[in-house]
PDB file of N, CA and C in Angstrom:
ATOM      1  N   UNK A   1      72.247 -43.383 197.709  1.00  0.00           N
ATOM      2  CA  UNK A   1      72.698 -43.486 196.335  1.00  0.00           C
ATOM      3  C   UNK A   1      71.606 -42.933 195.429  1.00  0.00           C
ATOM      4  N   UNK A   2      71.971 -42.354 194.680  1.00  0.00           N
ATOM      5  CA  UNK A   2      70.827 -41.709 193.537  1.00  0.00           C
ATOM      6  C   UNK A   2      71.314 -41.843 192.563  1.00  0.00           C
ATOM      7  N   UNK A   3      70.689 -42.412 192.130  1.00  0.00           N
ATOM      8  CA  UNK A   3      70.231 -43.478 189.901  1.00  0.00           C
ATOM      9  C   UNK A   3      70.407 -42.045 189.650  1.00  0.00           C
ATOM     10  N   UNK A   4      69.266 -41.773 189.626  1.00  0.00           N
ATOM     11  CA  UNK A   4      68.822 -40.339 188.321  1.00  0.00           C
ATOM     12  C   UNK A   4      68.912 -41.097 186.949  1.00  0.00           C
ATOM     13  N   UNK A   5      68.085 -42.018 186.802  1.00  0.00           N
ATOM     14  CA  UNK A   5      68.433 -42.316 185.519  1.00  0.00           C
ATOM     15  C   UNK A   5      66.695 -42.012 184.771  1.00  0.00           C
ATOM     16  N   UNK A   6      67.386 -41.580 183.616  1.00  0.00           N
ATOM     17  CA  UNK A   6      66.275 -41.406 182.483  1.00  0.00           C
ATOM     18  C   UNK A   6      65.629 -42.172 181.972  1.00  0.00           C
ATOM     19  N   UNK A   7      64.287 -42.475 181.570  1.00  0.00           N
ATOM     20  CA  UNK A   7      64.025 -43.477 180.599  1.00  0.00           C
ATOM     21  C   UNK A   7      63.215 -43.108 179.774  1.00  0.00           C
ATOM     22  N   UNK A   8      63.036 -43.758 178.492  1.00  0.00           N
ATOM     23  CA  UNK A   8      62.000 -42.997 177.773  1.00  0.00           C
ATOM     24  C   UNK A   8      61.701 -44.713 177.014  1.00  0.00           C
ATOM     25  N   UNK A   9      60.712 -44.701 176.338  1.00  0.00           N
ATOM     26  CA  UNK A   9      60.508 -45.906 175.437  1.00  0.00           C
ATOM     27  C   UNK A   9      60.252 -45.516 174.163  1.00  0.00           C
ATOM     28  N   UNK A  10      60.694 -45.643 173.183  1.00  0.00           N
ATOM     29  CA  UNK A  10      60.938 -45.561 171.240  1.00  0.00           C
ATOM     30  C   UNK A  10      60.885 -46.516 170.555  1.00  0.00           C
ATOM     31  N   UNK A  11      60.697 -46.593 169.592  1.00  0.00           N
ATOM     32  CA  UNK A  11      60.532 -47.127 168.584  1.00  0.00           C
ATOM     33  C   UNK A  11      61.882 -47.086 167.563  1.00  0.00           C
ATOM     34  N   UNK A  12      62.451 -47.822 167.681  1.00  0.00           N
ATOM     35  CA  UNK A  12      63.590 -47.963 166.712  1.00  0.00           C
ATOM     36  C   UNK A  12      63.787 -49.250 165.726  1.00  0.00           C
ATOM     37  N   UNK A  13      64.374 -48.957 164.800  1.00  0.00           N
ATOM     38  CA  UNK A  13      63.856 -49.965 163.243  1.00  0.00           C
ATOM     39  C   UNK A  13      65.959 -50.448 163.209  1.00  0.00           C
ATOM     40  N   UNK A  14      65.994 -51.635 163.980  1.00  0.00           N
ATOM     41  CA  UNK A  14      66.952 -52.057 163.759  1.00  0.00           C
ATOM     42  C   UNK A  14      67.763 -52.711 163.004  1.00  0.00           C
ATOM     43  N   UNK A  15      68.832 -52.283 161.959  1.00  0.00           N
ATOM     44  CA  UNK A  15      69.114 -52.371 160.427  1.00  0.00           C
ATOM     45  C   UNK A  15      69.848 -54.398 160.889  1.00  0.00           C
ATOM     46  N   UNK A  16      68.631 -55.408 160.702  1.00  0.00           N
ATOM     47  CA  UNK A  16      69.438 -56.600 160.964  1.00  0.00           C
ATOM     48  C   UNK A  16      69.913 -57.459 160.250  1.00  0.00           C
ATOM     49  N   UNK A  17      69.852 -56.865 158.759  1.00  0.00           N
ATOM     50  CA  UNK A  17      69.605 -57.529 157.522  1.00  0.00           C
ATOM     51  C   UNK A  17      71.156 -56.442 157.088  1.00  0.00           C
ATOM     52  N   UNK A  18      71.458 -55.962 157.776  1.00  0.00           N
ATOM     53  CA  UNK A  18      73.196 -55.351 157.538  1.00  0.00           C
ATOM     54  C   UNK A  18      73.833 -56.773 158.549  1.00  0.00           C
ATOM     55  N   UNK A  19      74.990 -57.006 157.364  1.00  0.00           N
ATOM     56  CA  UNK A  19      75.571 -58.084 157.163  1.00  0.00           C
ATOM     57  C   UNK A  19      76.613 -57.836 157.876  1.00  0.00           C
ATOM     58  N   UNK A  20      77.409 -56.426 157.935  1.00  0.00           N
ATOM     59  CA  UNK A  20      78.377 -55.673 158.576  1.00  0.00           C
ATOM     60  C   UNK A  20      78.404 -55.767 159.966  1.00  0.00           C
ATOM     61  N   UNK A  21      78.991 -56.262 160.967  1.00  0.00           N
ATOM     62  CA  UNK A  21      78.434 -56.001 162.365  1.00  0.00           C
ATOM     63  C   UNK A  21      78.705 -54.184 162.676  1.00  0.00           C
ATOM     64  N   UNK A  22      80.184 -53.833 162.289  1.00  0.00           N
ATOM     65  CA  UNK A  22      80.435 -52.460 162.632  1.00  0.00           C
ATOM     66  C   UNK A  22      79.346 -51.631 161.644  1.00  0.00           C
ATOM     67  N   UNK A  23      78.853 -51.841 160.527  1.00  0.00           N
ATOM     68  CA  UNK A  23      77.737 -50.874 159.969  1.00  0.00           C
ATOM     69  C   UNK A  23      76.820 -51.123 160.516  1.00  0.00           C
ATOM     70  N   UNK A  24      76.184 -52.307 161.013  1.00  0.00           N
ATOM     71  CA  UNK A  24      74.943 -52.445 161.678  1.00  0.00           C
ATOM     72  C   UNK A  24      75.021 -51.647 162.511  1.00  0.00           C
ATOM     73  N   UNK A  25      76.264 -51.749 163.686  1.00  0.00           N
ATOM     74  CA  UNK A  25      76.655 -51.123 164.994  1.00  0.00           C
ATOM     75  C   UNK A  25      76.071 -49.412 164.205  1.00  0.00           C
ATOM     76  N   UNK A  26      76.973 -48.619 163.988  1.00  0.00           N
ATOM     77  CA  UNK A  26      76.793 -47.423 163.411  1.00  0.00           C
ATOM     78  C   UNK A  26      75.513 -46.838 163.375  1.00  0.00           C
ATOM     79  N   UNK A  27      75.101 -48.136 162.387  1.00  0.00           N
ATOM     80  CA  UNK A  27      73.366 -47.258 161.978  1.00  0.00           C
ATOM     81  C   UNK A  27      72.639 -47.538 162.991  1.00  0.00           C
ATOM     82  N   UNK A  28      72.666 -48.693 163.893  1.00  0.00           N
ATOM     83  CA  UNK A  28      71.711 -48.275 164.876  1.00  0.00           C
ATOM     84  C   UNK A  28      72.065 -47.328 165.834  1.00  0.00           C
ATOM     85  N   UNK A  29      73.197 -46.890 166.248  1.00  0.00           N
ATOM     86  CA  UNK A  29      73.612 -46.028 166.846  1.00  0.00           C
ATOM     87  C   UNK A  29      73.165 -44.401 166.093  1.00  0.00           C
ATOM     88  N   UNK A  30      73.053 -44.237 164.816  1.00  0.00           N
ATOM     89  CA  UNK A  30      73.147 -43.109 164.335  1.00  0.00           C
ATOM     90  C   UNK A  30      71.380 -43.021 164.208  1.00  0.00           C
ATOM     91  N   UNK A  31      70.805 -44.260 164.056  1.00  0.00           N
ATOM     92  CA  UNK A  31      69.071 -44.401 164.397  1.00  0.00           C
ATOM     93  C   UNK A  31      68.793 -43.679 166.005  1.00  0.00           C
ATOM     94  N   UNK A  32      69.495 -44.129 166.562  1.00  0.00           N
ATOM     95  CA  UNK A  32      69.263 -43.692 168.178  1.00  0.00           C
ATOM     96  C   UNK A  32      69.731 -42.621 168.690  1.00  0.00           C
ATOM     97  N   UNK A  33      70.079 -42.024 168.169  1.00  0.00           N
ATOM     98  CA  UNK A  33      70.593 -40.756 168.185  1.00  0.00           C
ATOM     99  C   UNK A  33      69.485 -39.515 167.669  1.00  0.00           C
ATOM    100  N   UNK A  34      69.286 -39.970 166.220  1.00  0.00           N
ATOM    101  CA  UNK A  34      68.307 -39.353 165.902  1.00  0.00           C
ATOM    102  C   UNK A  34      67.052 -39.129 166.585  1.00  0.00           C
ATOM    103  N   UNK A  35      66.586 -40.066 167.107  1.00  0.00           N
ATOM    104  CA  UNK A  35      65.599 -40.182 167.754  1.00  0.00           C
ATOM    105  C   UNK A  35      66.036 -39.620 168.935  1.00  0.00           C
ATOM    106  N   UNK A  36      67.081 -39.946 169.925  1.00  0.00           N
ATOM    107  CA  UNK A  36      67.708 -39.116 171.396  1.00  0.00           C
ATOM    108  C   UNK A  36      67.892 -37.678 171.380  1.00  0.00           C
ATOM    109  N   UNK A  37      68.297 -36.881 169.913  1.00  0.00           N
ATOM    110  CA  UNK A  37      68.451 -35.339 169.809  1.00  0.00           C
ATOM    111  C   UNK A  37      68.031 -35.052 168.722  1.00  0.00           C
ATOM    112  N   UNK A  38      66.948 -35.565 168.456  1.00  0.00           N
ATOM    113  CA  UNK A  38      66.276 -34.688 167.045  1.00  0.00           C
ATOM    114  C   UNK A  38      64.569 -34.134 167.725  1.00  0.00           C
ATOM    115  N   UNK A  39      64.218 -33.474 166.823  1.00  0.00           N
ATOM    116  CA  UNK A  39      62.926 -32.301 167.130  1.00  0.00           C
ATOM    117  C   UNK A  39      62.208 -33.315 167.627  1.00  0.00           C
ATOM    118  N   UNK A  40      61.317 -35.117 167.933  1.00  0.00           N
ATOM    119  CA  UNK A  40      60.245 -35.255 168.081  1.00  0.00           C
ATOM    120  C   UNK A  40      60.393 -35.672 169.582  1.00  0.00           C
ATOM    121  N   UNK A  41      61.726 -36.007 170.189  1.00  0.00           N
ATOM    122  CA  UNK A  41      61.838 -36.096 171.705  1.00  0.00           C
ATOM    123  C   UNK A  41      61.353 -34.737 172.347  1.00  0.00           C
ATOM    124  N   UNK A  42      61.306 -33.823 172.388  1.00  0.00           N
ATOM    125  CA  UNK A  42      60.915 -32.259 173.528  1.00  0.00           C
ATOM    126  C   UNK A  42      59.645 -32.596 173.069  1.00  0.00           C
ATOM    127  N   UNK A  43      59.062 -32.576 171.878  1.00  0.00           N
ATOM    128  CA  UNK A  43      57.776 -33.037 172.040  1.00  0.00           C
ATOM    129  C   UNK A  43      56.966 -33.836 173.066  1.00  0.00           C
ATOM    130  N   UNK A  44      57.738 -34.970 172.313  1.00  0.00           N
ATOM    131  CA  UNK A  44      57.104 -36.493 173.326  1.00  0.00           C
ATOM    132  C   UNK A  44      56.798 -36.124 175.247  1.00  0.00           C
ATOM    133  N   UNK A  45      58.293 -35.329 175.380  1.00  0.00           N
ATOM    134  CA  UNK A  45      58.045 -34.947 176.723  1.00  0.00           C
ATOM    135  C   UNK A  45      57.077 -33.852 177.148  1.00  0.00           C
ATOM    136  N   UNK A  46      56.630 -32.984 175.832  1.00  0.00           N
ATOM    137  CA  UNK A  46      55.764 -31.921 176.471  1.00  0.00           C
ATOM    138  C   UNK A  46      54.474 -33.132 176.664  1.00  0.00           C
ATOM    139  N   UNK A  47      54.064 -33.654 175.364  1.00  0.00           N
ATOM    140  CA  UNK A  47      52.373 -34.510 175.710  1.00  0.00           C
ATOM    141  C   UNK A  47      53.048 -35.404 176.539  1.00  0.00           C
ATOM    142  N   UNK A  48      53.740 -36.365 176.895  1.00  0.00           N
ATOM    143  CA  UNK A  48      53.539 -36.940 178.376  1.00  0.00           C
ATOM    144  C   UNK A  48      53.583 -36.170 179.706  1.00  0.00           C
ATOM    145  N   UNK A  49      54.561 -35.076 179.991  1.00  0.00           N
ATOM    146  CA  UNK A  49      54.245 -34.142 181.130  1.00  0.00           C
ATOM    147  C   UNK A  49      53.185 -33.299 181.324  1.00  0.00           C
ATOM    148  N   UNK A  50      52.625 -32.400 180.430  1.00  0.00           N
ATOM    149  CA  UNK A  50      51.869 -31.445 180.153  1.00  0.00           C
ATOM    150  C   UNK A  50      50.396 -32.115 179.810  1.00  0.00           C
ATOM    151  N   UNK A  51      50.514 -32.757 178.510  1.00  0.00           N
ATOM    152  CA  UNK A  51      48.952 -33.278 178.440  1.00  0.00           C
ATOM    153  C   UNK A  51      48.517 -34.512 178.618  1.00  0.00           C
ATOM    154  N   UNK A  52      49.049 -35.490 178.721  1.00  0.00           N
ATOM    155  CA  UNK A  52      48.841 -36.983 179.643  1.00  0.00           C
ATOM    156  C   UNK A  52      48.296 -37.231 180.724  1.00  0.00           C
ATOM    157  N   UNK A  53      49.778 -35.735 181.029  1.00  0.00           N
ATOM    158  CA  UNK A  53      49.460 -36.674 183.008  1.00  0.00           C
ATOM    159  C   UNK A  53      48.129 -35.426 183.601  1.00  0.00           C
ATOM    160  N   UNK A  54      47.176 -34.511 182.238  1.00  0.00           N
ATOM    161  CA  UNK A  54      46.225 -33.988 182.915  1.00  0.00           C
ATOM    162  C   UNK A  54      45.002 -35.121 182.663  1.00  0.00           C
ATOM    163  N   UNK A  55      45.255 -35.930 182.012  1.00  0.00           N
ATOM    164  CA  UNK A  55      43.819 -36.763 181.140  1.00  0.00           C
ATOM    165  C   UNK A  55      44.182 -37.867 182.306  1.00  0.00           C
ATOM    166  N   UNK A  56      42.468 -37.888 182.475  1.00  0.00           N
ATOM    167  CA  UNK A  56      41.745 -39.152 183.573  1.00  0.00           C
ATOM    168  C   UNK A  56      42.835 -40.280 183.329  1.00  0.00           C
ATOM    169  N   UNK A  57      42.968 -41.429 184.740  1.00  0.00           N
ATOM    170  CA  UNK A  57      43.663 -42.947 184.359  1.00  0.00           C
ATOM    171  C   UNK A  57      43.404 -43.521 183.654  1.00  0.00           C
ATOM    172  N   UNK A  58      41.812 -43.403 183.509  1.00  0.00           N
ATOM    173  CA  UNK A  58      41.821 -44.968 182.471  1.00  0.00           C
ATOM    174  C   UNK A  58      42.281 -44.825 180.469  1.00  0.00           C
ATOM    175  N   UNK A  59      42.226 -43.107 180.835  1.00  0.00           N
ATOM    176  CA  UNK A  59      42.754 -42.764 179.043  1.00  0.00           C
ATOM    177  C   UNK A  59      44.145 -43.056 178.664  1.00  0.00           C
ATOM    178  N   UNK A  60      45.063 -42.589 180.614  1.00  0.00           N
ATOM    179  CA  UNK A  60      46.330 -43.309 180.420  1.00  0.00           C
ATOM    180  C   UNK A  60      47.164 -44.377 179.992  1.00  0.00           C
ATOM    181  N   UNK A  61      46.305 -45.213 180.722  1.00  0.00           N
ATOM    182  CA  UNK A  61      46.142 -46.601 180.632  1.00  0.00           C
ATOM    183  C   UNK A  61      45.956 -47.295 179.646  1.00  0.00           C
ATOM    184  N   UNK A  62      44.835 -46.577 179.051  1.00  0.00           N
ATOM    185  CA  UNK A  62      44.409 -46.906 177.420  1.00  0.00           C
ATOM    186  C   UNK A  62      46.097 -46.879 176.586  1.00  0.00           C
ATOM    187  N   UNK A  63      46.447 -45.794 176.537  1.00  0.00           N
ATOM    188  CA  UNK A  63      47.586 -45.113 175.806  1.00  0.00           C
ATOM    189  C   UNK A  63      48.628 -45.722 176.194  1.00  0.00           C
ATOM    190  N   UNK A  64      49.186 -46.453 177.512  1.00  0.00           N
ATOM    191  CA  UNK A  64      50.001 -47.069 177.548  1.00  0.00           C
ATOM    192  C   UNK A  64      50.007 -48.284 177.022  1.00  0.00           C
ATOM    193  N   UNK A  65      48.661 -49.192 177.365  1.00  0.00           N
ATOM    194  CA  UNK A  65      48.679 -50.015 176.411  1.00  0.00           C
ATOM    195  C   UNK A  65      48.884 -50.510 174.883  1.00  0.00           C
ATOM    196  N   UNK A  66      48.183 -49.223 174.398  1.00  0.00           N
ATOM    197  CA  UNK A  66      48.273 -48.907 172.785  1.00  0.00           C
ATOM    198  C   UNK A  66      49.603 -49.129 172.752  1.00  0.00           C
ATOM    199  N   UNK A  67      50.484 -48.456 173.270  1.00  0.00           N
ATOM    200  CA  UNK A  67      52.105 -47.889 172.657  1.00  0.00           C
ATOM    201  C   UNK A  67      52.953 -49.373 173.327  1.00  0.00           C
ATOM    202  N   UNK A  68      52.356 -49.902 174.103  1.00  0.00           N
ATOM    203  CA  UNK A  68      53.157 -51.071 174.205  1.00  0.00           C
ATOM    204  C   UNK A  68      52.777 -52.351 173.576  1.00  0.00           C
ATOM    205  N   UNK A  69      51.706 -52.640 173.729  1.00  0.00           N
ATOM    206  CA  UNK A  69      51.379 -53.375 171.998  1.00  0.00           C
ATOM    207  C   UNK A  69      51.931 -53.531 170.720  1.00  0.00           C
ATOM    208  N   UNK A  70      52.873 -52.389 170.712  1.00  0.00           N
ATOM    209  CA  UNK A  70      53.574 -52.324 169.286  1.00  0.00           C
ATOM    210  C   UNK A  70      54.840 -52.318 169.533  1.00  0.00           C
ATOM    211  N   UNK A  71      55.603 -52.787 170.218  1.00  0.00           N
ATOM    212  CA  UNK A  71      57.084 -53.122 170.878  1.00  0.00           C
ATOM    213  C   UNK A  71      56.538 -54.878 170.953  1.00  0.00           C
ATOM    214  N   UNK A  72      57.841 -55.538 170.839  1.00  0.00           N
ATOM    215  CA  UNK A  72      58.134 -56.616 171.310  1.00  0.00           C
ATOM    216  C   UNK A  72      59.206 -56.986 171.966  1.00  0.00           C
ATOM    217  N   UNK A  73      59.820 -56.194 172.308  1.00  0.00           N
ATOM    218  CA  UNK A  73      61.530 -56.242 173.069  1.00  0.00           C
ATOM    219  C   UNK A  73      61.769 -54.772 173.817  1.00  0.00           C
ATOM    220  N   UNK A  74      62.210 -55.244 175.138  1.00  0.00           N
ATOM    221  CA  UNK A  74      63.112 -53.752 175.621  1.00  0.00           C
ATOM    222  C   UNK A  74      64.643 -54.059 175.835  1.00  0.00           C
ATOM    223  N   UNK A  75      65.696 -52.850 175.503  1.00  0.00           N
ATOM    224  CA  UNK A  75      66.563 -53.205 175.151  1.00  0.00           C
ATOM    225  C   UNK A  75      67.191 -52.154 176.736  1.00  0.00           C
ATOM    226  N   UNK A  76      68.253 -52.100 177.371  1.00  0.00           N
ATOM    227  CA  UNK A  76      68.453 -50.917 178.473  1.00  0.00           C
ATOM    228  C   UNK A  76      70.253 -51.228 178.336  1.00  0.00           C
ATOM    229  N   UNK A  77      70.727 -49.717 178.411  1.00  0.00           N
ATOM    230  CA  UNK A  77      71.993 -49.884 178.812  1.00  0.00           C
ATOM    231  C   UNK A  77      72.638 -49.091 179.533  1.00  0.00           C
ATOM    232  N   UNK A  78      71.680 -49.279 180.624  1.00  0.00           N
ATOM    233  CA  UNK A  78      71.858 -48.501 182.269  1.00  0.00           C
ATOM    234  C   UNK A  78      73.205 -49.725 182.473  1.00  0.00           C
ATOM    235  N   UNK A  79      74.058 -48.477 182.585  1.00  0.00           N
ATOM    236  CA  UNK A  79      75.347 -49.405 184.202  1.00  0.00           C
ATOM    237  C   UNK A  79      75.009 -50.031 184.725  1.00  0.00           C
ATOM    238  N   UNK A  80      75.492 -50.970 185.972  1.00  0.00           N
ATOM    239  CA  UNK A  80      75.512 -51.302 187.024  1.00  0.00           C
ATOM    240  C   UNK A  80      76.641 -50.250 187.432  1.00  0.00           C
ATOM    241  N   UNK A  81      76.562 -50.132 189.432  1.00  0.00           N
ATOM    242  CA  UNK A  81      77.742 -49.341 190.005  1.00  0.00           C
ATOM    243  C   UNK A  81      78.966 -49.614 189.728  1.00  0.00           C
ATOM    244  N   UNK A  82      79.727 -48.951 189.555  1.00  0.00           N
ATOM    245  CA  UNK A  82      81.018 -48.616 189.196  1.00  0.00           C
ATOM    246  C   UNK A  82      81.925 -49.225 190.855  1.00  0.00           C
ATOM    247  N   UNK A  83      81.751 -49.269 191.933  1.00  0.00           N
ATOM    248  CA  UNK A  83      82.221 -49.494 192.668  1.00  0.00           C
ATOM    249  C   UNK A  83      81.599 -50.719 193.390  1.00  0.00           C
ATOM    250  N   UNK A  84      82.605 -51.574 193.797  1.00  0.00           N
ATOM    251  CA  UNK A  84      81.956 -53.136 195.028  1.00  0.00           C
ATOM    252  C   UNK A  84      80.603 -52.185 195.493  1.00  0.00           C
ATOM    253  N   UNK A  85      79.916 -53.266 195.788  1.00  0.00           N
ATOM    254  CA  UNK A  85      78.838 -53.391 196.436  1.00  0.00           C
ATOM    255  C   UNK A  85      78.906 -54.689 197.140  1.00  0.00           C
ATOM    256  N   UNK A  86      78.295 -54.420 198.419  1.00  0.00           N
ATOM    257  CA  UNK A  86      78.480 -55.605 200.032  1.00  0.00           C
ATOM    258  C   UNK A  86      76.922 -55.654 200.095  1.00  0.00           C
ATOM    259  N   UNK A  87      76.595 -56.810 200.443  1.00  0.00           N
ATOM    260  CA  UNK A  87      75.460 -57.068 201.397  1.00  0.00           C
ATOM    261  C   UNK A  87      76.033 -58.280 202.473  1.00  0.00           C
ATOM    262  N   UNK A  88      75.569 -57.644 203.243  1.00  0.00           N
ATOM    263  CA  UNK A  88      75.514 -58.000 204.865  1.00  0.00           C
ATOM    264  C   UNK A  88      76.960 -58.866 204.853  1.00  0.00           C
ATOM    265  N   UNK A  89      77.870 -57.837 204.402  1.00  0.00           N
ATOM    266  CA  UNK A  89      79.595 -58.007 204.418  1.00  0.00           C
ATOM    267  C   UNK A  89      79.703 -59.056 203.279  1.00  0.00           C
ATOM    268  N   UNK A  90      79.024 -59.650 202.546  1.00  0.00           N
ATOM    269  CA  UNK A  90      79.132 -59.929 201.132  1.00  0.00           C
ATOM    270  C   UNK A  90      79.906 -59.144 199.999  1.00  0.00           C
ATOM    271  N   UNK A  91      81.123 -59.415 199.458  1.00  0.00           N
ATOM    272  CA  UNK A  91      81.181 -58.586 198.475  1.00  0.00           C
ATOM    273  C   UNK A  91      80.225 -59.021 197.473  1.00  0.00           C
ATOM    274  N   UNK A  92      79.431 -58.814 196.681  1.00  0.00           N
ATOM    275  CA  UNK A  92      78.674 -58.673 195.141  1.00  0.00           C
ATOM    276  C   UNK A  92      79.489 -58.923 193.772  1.00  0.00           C
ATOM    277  N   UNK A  93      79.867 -59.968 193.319  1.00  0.00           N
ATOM    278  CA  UNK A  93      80.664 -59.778 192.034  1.00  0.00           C
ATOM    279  C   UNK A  93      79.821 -60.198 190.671  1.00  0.00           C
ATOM    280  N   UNK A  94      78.448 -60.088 190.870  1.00  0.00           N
ATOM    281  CA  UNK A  94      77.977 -60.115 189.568  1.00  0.00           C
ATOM    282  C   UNK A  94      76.569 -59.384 189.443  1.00  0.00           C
ATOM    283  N   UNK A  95      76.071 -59.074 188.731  1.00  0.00           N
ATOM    284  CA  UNK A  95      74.635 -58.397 188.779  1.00  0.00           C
ATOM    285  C   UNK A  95      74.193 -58.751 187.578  1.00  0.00           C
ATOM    286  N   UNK A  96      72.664 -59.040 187.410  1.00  0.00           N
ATOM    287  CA  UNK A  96      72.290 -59.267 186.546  1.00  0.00           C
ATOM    288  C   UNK A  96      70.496 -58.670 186.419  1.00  0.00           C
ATOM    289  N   UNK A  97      70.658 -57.488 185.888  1.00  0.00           N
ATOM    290  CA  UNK A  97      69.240 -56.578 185.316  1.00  0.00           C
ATOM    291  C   UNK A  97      68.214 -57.242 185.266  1.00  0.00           C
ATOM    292  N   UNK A  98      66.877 -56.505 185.188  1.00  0.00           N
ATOM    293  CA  UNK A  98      65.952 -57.278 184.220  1.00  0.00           C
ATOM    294  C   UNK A  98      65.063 -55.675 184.355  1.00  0.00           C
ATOM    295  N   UNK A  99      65.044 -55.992 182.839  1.00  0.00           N
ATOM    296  CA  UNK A  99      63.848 -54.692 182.876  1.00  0.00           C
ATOM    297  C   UNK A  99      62.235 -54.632 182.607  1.00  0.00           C
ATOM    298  N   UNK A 100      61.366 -54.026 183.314  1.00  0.00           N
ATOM    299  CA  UNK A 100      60.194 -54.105 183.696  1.00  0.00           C
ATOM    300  C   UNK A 100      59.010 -54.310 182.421  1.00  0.00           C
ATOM    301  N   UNK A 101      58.450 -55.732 182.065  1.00  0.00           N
ATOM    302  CA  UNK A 101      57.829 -55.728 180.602  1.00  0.00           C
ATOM    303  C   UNK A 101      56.756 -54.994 180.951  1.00  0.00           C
ATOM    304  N   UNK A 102      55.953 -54.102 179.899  1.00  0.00           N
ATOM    305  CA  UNK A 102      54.711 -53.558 179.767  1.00  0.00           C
ATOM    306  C   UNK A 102      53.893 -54.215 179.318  1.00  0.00           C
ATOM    307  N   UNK A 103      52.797 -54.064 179.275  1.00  0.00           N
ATOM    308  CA  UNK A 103      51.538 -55.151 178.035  1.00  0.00           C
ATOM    309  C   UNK A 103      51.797 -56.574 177.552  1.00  0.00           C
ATOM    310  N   UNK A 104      52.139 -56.852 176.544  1.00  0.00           N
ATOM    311  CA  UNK A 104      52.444 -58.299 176.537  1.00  0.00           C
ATOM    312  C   UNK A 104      53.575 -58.434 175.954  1.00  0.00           C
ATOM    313  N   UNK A 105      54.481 -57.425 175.751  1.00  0.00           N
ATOM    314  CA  UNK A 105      56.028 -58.319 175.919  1.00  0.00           C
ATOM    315  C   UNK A 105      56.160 -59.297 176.602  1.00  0.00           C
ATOM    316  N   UNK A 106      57.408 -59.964 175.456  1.00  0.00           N
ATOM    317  CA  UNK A 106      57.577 -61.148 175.522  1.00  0.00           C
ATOM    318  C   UNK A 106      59.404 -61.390 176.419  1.00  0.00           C
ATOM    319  N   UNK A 107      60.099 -60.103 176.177  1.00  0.00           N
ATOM    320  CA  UNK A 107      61.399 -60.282 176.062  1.00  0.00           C
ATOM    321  C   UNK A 107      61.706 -58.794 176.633  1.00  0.00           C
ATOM    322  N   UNK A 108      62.957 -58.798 177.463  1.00  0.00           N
ATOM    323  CA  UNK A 108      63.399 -57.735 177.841  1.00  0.00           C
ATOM    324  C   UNK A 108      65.146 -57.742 178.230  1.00  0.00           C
TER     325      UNK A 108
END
């Protein structure tokens, strides 16, 4: 089976003080978007592929920390499979995620 799934981590300013659930819905959707196909994503990926991953670990390290320090929540809305899943002739009827905290998140 192959994920292929993408991930990236952002910074998004979630409108929570909209009273609207469907405008809230919208603008954070139209926030995440911006950020998913606007000019500073090809960036982000050139300095993490290109000039990151040439700089020593511990500068990495440094930098991952920095950038996760300033998050307090990860949010993911990876699927689960689309089709049953068995273990050891088990069918599977529920799954439940958890996604991997960085630095000192609290919540994921």
């Amino acid at each position: 089976m192959v994920l292929d799934n993408k991930v990236a981590s952002v910074f998004l300013k979630v409108p929570v003080k909209q009273p609207d659930l469907e405008k809230r819905f919208q603008q954070t959707k139209a926030r995440m978007d911006s950020l998913k196909y606007g000019p500073v994503m090809p960036i982000m990926i050139f300095l993490i592929k290109v000039v990151l991953s040439s700089m020593p670990l511990w500068f990495t390290k440094w930098q991952q920390e920095l950038f996760a320090s300033k998050a307090s929540m990860i949010f993911s809305n990876v699927p689960g499979p689309r089709e049953r899943k068995h273990i050891r002739g088990f069918a599977i009827t529920n799954i439940f995620g958890f996604v991997p905290l960085v630095g000192f998140q609290q919540c994921g």
